[in-house]
C-alpha atoms as a PDB file:
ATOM      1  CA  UNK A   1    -181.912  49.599-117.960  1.00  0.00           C
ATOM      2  CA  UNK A   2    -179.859  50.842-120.931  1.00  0.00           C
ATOM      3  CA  UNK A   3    -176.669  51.234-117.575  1.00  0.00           C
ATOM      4  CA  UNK A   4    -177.080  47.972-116.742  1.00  0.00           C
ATOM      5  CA  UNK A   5    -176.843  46.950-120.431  1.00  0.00           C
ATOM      6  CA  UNK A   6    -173.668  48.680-120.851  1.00  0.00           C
ATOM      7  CA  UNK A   7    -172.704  47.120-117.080  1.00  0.00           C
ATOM      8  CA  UNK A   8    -173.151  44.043-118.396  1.00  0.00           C
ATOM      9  CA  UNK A   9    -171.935  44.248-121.949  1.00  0.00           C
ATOM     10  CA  UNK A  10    -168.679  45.475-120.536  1.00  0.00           C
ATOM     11  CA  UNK A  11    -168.411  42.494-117.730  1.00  0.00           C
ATOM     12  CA  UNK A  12    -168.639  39.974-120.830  1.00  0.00           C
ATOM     13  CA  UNK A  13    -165.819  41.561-122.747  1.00  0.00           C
ATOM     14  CA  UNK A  14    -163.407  41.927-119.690  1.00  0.00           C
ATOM     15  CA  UNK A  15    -164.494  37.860-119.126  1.00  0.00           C
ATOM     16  CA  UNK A  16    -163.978  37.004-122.928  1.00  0.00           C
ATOM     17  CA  UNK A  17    -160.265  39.113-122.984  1.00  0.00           C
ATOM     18  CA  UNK A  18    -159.866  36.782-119.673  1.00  0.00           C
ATOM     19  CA  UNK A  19    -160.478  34.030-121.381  1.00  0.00           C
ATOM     20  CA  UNK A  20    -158.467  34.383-124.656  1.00  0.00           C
ATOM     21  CA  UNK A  21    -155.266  35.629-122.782  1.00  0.00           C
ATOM     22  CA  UNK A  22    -155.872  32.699-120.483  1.00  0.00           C
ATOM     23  CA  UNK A  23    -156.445  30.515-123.836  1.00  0.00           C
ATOM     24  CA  UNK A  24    -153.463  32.484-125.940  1.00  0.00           C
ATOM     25  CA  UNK A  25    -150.637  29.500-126.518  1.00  0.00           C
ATOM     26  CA  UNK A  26    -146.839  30.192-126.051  1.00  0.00           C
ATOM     27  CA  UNK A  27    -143.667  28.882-127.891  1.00  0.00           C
ATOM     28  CA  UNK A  28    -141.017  28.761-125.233  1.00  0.00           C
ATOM     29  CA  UNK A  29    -137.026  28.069-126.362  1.00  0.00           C
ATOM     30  CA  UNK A  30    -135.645  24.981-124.756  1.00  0.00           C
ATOM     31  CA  UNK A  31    -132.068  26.390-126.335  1.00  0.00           C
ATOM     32  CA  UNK A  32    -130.926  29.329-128.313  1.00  0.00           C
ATOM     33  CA  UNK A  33    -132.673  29.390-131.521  1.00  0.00           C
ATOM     34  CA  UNK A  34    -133.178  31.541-134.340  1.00  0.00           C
ATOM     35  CA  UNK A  35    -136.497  33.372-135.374  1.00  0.00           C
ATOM     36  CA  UNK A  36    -136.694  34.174-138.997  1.00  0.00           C
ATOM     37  CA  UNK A  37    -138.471  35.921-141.216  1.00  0.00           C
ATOM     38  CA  UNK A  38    -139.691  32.456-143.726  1.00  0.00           C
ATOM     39  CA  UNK A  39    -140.240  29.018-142.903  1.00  0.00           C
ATOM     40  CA  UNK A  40    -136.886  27.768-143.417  1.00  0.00           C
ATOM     41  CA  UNK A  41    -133.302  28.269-143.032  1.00  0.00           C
ATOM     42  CA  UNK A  42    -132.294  30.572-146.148  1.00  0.00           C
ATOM     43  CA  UNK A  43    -134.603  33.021-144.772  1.00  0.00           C
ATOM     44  CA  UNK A  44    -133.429  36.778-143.016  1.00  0.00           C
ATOM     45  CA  UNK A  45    -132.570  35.984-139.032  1.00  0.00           C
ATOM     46  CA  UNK A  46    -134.782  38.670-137.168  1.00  0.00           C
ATOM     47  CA  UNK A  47    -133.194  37.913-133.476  1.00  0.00           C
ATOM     48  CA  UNK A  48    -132.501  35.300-131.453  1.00  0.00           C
ATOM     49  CA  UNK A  49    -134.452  33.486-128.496  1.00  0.00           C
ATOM     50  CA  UNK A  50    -132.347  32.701-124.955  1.00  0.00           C
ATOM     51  CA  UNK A  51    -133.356  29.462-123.170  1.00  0.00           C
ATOM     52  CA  UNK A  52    -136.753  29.842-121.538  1.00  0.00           C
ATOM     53  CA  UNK A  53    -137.463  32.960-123.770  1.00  0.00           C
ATOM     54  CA  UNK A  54    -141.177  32.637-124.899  1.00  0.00           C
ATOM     55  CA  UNK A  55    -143.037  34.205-128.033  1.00  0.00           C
ATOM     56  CA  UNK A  56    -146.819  34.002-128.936  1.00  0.00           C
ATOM     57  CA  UNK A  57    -147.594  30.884-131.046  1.00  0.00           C
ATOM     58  CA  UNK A  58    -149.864  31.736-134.271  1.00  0.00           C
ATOM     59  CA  UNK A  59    -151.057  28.134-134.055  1.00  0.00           C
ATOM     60  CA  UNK A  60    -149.879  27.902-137.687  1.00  0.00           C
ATOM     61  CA  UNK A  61    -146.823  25.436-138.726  1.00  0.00           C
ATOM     62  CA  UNK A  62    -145.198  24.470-141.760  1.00  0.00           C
ATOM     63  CA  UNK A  63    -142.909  22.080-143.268  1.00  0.00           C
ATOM     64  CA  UNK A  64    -139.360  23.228-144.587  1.00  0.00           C
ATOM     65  CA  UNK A  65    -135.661  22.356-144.799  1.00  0.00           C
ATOM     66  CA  UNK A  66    -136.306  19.425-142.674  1.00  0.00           C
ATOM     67  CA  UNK A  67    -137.545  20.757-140.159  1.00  0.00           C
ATOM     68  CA  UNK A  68    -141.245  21.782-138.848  1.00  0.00           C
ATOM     69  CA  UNK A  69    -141.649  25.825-138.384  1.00  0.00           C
ATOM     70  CA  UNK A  70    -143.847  27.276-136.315  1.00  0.00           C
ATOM     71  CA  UNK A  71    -145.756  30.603-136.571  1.00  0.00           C
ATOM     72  CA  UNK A  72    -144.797  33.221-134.607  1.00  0.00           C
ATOM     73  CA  UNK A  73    -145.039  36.961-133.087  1.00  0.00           C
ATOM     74  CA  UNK A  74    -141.718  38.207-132.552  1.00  0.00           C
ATOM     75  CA  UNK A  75    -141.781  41.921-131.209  1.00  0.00           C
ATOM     76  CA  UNK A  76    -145.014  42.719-133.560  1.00  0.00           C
ATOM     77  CA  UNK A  77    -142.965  41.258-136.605  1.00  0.00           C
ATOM     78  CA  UNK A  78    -144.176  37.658-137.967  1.00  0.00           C
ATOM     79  CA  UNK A  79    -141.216  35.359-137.340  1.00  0.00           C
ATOM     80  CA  UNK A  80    -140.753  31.516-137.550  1.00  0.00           C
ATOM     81  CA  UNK A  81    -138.928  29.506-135.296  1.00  0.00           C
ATOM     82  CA  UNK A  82    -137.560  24.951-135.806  1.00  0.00           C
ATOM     83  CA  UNK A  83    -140.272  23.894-133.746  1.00  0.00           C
ATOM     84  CA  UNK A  84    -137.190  20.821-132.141  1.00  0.00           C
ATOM     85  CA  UNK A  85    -135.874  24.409-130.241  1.00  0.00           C
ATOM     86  CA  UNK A  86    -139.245  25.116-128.861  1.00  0.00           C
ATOM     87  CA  UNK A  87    -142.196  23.566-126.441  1.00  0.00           C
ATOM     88  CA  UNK A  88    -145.350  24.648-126.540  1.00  0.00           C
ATOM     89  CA  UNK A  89    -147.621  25.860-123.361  1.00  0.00           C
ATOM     90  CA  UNK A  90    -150.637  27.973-122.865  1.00  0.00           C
ATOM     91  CA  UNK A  91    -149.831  31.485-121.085  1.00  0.00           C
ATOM     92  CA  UNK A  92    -151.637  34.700-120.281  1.00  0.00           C
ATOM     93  CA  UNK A  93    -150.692  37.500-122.768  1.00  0.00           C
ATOM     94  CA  UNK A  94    -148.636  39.129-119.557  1.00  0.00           C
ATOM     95  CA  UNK A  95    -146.161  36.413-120.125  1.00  0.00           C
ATOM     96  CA  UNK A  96    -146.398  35.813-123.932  1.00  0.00           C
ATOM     97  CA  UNK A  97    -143.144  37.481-124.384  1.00  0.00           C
ATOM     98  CA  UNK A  98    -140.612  36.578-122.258  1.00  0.00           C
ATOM     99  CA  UNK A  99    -137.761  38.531-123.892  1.00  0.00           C
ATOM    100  CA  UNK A 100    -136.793  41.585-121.267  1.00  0.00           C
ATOM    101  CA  UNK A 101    -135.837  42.223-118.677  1.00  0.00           C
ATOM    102  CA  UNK A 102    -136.858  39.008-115.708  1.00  0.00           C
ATOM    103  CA  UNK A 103    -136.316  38.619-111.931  1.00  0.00           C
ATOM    104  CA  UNK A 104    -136.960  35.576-110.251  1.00  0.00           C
ATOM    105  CA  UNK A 105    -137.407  35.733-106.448  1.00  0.00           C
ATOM    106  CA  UNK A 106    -133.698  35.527-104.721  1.00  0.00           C
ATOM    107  CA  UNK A 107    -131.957  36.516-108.420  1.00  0.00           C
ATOM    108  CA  UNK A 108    -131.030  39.533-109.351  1.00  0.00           C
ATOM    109  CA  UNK A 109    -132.147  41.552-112.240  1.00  0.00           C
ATOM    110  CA  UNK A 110    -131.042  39.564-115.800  1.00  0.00           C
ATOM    111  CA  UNK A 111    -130.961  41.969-118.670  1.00  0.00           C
ATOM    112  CA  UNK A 112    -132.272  39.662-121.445  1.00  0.00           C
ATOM    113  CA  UNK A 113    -129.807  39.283-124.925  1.00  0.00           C
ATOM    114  CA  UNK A 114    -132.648  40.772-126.570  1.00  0.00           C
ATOM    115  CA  UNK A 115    -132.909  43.847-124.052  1.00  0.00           C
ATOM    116  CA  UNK A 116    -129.497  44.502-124.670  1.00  0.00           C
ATOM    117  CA  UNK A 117    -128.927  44.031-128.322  1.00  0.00           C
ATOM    118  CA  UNK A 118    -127.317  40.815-128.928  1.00  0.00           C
ATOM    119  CA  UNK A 119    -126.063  39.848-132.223  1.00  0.00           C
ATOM    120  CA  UNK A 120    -127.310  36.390-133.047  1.00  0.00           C
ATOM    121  CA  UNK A 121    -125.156  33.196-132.850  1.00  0.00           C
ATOM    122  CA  UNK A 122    -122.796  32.097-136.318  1.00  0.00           C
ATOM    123  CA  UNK A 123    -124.253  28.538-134.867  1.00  0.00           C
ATOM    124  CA  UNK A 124    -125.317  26.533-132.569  1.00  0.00           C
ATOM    125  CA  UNK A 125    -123.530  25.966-129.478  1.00  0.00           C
ATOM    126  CA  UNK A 126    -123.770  22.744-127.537  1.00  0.00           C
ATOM    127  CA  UNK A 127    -125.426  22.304-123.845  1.00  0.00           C
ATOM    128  CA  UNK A 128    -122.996  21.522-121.114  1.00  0.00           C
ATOM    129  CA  UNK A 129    -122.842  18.035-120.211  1.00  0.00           C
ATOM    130  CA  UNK A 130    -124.781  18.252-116.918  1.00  0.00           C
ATOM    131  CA  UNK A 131    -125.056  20.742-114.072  1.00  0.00           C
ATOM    132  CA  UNK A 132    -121.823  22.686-113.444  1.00  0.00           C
ATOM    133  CA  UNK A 133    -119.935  22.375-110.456  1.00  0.00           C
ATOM    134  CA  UNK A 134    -117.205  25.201-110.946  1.00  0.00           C
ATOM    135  CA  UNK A 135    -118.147  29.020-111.322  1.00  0.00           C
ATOM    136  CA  UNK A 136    -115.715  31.034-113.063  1.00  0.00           C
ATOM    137  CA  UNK A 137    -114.792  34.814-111.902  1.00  0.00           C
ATOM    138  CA  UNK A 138    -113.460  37.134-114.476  1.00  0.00           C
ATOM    139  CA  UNK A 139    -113.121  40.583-115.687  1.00  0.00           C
ATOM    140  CA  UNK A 140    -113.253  42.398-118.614  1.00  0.00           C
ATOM    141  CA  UNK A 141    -110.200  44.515-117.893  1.00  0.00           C
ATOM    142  CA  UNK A 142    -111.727  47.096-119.613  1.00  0.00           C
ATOM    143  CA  UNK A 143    -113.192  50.576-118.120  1.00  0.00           C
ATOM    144  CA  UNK A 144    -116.725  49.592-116.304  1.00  0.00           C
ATOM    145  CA  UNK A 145    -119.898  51.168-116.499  1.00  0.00           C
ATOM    146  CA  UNK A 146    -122.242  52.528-114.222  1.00  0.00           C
ATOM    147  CA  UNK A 147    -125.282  52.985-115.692  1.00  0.00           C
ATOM    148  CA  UNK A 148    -127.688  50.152-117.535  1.00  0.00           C
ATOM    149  CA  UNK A 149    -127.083  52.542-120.937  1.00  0.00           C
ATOM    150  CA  UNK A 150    -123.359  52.220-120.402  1.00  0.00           C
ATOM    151  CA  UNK A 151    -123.269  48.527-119.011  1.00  0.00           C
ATOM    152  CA  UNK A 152    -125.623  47.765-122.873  1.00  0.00           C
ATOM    153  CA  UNK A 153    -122.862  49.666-124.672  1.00  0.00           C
ATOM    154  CA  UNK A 154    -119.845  47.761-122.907  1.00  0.00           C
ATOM    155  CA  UNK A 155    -121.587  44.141-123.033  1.00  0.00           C
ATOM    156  CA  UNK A 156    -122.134  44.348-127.060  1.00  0.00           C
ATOM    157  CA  UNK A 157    -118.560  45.551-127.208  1.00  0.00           C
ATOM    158  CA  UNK A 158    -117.790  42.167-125.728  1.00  0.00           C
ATOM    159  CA  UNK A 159    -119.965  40.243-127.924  1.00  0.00           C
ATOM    160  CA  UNK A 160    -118.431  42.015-131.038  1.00  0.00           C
ATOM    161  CA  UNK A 161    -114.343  41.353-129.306  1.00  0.00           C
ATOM    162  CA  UNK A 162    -115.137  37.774-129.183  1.00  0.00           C
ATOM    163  CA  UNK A 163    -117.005  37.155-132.668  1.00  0.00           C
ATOM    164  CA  UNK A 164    -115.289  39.465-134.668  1.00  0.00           C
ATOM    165  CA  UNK A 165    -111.431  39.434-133.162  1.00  0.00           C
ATOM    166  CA  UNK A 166    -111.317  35.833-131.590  1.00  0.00           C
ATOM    167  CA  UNK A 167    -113.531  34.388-134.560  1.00  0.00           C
ATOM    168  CA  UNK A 168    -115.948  32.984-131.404  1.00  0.00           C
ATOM    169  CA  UNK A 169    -119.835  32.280-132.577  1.00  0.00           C
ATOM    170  CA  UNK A 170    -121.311  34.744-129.958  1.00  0.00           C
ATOM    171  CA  UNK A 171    -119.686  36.285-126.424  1.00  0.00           C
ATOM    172  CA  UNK A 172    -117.787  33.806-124.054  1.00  0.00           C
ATOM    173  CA  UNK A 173    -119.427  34.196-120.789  1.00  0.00           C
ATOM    174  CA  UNK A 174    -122.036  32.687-119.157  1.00  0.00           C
ATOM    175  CA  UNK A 175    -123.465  35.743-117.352  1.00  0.00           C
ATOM    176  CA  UNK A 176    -121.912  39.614-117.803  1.00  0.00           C
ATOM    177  CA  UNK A 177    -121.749  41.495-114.490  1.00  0.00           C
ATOM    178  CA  UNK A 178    -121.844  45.599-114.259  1.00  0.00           C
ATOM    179  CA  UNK A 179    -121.427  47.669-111.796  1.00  0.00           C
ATOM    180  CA  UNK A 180    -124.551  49.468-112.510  1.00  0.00           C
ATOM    181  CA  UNK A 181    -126.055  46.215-110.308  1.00  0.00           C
ATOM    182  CA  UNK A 182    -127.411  44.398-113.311  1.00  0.00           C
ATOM    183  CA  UNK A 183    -126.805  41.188-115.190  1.00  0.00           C
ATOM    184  CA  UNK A 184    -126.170  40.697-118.885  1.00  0.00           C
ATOM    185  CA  UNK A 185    -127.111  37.396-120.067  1.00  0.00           C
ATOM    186  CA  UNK A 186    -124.150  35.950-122.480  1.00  0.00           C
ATOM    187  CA  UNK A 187    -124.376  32.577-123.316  1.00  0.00           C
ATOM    188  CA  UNK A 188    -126.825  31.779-120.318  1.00  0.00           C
ATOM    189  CA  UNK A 189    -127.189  28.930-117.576  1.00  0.00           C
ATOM    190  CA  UNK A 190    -127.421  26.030-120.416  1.00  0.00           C
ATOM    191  CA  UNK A 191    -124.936  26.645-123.257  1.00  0.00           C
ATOM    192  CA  UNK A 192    -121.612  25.786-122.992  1.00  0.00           C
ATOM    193  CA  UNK A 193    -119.412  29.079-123.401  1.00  0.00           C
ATOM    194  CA  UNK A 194    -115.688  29.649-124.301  1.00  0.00           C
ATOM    195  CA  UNK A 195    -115.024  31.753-120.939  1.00  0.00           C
ATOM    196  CA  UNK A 196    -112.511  29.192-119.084  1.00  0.00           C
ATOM    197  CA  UNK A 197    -109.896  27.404-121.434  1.00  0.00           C
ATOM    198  CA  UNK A 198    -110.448  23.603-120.822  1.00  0.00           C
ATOM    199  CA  UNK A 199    -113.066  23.997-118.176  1.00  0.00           C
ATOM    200  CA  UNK A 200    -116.071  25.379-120.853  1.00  0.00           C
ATOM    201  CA  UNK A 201    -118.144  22.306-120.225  1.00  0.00           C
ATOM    202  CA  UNK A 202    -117.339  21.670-116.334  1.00  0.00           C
ATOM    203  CA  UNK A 203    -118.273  25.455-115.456  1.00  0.00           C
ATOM    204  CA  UNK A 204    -120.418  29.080-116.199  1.00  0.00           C
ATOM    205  CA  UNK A 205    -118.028  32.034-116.827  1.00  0.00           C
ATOM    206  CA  UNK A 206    -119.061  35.263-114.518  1.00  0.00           C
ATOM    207  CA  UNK A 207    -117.325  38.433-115.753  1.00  0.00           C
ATOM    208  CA  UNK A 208    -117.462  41.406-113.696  1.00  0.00           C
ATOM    209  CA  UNK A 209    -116.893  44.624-116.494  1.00  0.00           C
ATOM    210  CA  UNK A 210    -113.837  46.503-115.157  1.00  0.00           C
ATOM    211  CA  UNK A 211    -110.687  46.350-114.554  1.00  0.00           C
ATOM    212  CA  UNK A 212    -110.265  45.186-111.236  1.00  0.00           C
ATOM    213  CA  UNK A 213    -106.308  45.276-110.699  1.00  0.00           C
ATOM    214  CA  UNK A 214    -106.225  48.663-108.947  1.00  0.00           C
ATOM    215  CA  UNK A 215    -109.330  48.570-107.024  1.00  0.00           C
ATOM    216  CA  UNK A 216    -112.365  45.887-106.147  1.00  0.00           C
ATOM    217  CA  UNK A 217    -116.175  46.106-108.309  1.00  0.00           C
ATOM    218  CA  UNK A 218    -118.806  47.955-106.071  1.00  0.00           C
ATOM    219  CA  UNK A 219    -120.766  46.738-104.383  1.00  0.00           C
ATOM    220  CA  UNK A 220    -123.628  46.546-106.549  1.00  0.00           C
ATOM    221  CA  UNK A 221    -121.759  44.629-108.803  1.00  0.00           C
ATOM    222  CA  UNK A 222    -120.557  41.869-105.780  1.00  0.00           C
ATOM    223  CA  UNK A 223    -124.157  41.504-104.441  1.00  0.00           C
ATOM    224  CA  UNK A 224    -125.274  40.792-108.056  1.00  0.00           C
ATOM    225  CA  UNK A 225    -122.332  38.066-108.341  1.00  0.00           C
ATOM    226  CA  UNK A 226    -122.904  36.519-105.206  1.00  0.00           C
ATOM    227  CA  UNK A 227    -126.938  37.248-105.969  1.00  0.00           C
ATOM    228  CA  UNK A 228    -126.366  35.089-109.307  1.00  0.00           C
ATOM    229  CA  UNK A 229    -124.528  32.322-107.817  1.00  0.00           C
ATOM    230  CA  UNK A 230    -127.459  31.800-105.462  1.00  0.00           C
ATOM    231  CA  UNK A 231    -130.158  32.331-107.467  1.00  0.00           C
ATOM    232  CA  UNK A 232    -128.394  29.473-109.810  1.00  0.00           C
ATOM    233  CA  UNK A 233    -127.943  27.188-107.048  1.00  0.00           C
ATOM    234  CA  UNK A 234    -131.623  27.188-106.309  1.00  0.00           C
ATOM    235  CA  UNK A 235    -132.662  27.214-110.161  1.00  0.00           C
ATOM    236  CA  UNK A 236    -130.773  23.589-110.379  1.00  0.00           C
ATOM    237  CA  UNK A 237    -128.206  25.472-112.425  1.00  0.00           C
ATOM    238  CA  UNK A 238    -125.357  25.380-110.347  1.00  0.00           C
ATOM    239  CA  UNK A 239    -124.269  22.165-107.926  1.00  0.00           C
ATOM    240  CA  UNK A 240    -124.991  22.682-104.323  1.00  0.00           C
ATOM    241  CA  UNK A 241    -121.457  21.929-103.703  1.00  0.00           C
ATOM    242  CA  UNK A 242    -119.734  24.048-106.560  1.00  0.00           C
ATOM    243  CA  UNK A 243    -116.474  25.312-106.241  1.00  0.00           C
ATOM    244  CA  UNK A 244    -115.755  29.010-107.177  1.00  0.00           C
ATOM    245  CA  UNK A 245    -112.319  29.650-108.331  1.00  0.00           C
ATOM    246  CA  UNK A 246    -111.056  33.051-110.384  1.00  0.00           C
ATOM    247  CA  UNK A 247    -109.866  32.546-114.110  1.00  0.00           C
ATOM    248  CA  UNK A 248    -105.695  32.786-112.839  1.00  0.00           C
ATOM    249  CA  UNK A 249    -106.226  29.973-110.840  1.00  0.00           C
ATOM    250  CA  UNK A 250    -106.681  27.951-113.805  1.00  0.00           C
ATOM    251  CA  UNK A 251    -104.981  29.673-116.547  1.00  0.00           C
ATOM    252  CA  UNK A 252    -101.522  31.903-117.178  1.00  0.00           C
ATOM    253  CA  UNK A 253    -103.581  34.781-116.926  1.00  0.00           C
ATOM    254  CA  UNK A 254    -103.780  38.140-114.197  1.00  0.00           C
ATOM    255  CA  UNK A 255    -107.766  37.962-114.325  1.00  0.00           C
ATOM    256  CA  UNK A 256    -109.839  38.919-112.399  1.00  0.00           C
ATOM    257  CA  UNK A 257    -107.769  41.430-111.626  1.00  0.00           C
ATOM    258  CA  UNK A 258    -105.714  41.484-108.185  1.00  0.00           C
ATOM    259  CA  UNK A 259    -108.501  43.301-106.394  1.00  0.00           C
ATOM    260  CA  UNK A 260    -111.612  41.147-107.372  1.00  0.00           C
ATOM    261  CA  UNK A 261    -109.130  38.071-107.029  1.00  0.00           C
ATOM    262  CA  UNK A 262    -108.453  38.816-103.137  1.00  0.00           C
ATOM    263  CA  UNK A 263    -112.034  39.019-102.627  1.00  0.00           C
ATOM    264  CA  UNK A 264    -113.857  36.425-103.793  1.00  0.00           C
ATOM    265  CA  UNK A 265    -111.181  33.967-101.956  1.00  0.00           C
ATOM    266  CA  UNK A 266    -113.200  35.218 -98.905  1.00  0.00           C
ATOM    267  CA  UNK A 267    -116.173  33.735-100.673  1.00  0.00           C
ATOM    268  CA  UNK A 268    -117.207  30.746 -99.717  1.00  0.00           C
ATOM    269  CA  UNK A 269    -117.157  27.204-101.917  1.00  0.00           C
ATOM    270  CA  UNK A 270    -113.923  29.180-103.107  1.00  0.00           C
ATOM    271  CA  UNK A 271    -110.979  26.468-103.770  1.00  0.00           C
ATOM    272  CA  UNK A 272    -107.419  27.668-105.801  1.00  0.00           C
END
């Protein structure tokens, strides 16, 4: 008797954790937004959330600085995000935190800006206009890495080039490429990035991290670009009928490199 007690005792709290996971809310990002440590914008930034990135909702909000905050857990730390930068759905505690490393079916492996250390935003940046119909193929003409601890290292080097030299509120591209077979997110499929000059809003800026004059990426690295394109195709993210074209075709500039350049003009959609 006193077994099937326990049998059953132990049945009702594996249905009740069911149930409250099932029951637990989430506060997804519809854009980049801030988490911080107060309700309110003079409070400490403790990271940033990507576009789709979700958190657990405390089911607490508050009024401040115009805006309405909601309650959050961020990484075990309470945090408060504008509640205009979020939407609100109910999700199992599997997928409460949306903020690693994700893999949709037909994409390849996106390292999250929170996986890989990125610095926050100085400020918003704007959504394109509508779906892109260009892709943009660069490279970083800097050595490459070959490992996901290397390829972390190189991408935040980026990020700090283009806020702290260029005076740029976070890192240009779109998506960061490495030839460890992994992809950085930058600025993501929705924000409008400062990758292509004059052609920011049109197109997403791919960069491959290399230098590519001398010899082409791996081939790790390719099947993640042409992986990416794909997967953002199928999203909705890309056009069906984009057109791929390499950064010299559109600027006084030798990127992606000679190499990387001859290649992707096998490529299909590509158009000089």
């Amino acid at each position: 008797m006193m077994s099937l007690f326990i049998r059953a005792s132990f049945l009702l709290q594996f249905i009740c954790n069911i149930e409250i996971s099932i029951a637990s809310q989430c506060a997804c990002a519809t854009d980049y937004v801030h988490v911080r440590s107060g309700a309110g914008t003079t409070h400490h930034i403790l990271g940033t959330l990507s576009t789709g990135s979700c958190v657990t909702f405390k089911e607490h909000m508050m009024s401040a600085t115009g805006y309405q905050w909601a309650n959050v857990d961020y990484h075990g730390q309470n945090g408060w995000i504008a509640s205009d930068y979020l939407t609100f759905k109910e999700c199992s505690q599997s997928s409460s935190t949306h903020t690693g490393t994700h893999s949709t079916a037909g994409c390849p492996t996106i390292i999250s800006r929170s996986e890989w250390g990125a610095r926050a935003p100085t400020h918003h940046n704007g959504r394109l206009p509508a779906t892109p119909g260009h892709v943009y193929i660069h490279h970083g003409a800097t050595p490459g890495c070959h490992t996901k601890a290397d390829c972390i290292q190189r991408v935040r080097s980026y990020q700090n080039y283009h806020m702290d030299s260029h005076g740029w509120s976070d890192i240009g591209y779109s998506f960061v490429i490495g030839e460890d077979g992994n992809v950085y997110e930058g600025r993501g499929w929705d924000t409008v990035g400062a990758h292509t000059l004059h052609h920011n809003t049109d197109g997403l800026g791919f960069c491959v991290m290399g230098n590519f004059m001398t010899h082409a990426p791996n081939d790790m690295a390719i099947n993640a670009v042409k992986s990416l394109i794909h997967c953002g195709v199928q999203m909705g993210k890309i056009t069906h009928n984009y057109v791929l074209k390499g950064h010299r075709d559109v600027g006084q500039t030798a990127c992606p490199g000679d190499k990387l350049y001859a290649l992707i003009k096998t490529w299909p959609h590509y158009h000089h």
